[in-house]
Protein backbone atom coordinates (compact mmCIF):
# COMPACT_ATOMS: atom_id res chain seq x y z
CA UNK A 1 4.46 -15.35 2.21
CA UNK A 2 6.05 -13.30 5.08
CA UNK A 3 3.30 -12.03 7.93
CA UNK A 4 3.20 -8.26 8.19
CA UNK A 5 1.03 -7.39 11.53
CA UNK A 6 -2.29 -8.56 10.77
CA UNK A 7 -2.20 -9.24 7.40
CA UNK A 8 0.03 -11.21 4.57
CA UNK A 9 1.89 -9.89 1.88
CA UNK A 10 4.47 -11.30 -0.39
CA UNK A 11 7.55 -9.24 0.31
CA UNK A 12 8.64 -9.79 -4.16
CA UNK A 13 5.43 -8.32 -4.93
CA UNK A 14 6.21 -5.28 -2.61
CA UNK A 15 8.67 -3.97 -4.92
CA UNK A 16 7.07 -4.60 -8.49
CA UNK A 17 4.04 -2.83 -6.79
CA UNK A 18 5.99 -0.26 -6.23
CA UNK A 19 7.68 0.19 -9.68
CA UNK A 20 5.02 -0.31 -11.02
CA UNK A 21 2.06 2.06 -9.45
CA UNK A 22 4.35 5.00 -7.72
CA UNK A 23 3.02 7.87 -8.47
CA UNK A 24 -0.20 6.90 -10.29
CA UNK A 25 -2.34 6.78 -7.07
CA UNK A 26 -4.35 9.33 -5.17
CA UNK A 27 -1.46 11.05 -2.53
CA UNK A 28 -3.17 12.11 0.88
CA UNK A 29 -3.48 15.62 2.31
CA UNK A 30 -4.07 16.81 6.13
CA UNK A 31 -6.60 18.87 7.30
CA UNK A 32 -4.72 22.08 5.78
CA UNK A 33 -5.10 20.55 2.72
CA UNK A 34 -0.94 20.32 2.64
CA UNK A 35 0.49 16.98 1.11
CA UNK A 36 1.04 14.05 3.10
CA UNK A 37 3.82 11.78 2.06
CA UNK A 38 1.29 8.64 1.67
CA UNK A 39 -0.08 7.35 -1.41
CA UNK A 40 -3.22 5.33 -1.89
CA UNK A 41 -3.38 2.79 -4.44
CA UNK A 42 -6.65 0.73 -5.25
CA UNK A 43 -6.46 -1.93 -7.34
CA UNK A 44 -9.73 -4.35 -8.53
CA UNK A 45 -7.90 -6.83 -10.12
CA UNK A 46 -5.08 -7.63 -7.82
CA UNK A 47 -5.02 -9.03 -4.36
CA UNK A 48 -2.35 -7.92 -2.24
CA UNK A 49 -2.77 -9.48 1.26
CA UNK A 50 -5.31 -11.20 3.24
CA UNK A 51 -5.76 -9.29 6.51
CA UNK A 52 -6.32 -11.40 9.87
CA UNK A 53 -10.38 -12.16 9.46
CA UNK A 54 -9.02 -13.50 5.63
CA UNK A 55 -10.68 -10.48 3.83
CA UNK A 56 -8.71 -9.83 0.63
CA UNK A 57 -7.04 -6.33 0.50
CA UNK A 58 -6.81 -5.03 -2.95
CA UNK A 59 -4.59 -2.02 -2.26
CA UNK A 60 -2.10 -0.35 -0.72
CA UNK A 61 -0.71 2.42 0.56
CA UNK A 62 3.16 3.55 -0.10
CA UNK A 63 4.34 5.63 2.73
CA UNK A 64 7.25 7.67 2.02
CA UNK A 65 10.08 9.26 4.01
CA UNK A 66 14.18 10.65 3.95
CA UNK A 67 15.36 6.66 4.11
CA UNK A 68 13.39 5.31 1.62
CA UNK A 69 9.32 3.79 1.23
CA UNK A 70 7.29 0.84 2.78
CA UNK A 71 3.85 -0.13 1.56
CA UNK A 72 1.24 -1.09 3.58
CA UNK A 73 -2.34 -3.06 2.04
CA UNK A 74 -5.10 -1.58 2.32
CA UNK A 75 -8.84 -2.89 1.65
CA UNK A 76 -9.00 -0.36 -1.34
């Protein structure tokens, strides 16, 4: 596992995530109700990362941008 901030994720399972639940989560708007290029991703079956008081995070969010997209977990 590679640490990521506070929390750990396994940097294979980054990109299967990613195939495999783009575009089938809930994408974020601001307060104009315009798009926002993050998408939220819950999962109950999967744990993603353990943040840094060991709480299991069983989601994610993909943040996307010109260069390309990072995910981040997420409690879910």
């Amino acid at each position: 596992m590679e640490k990521v901030g506070p929390c750990l994720i396994v940097t294979l399972m980054s990109k299967r995530l990613y195939n495999k639940y783009k575009e089938v989560g809930t994408f974020e708007t601001d307060r104009n109700g315009n798009l926002k290029p993050v998408e939220t991703v819950s999962l109950s079956d999967k744990v993603v990362g353990i943040d840094n008081k060991g709480n299991e995070l069983k989601g994610f969010k993909i943040h996307f941008s010109k260069t390309g997209v990072h995910l981040v977990p997420w409690r879910g």
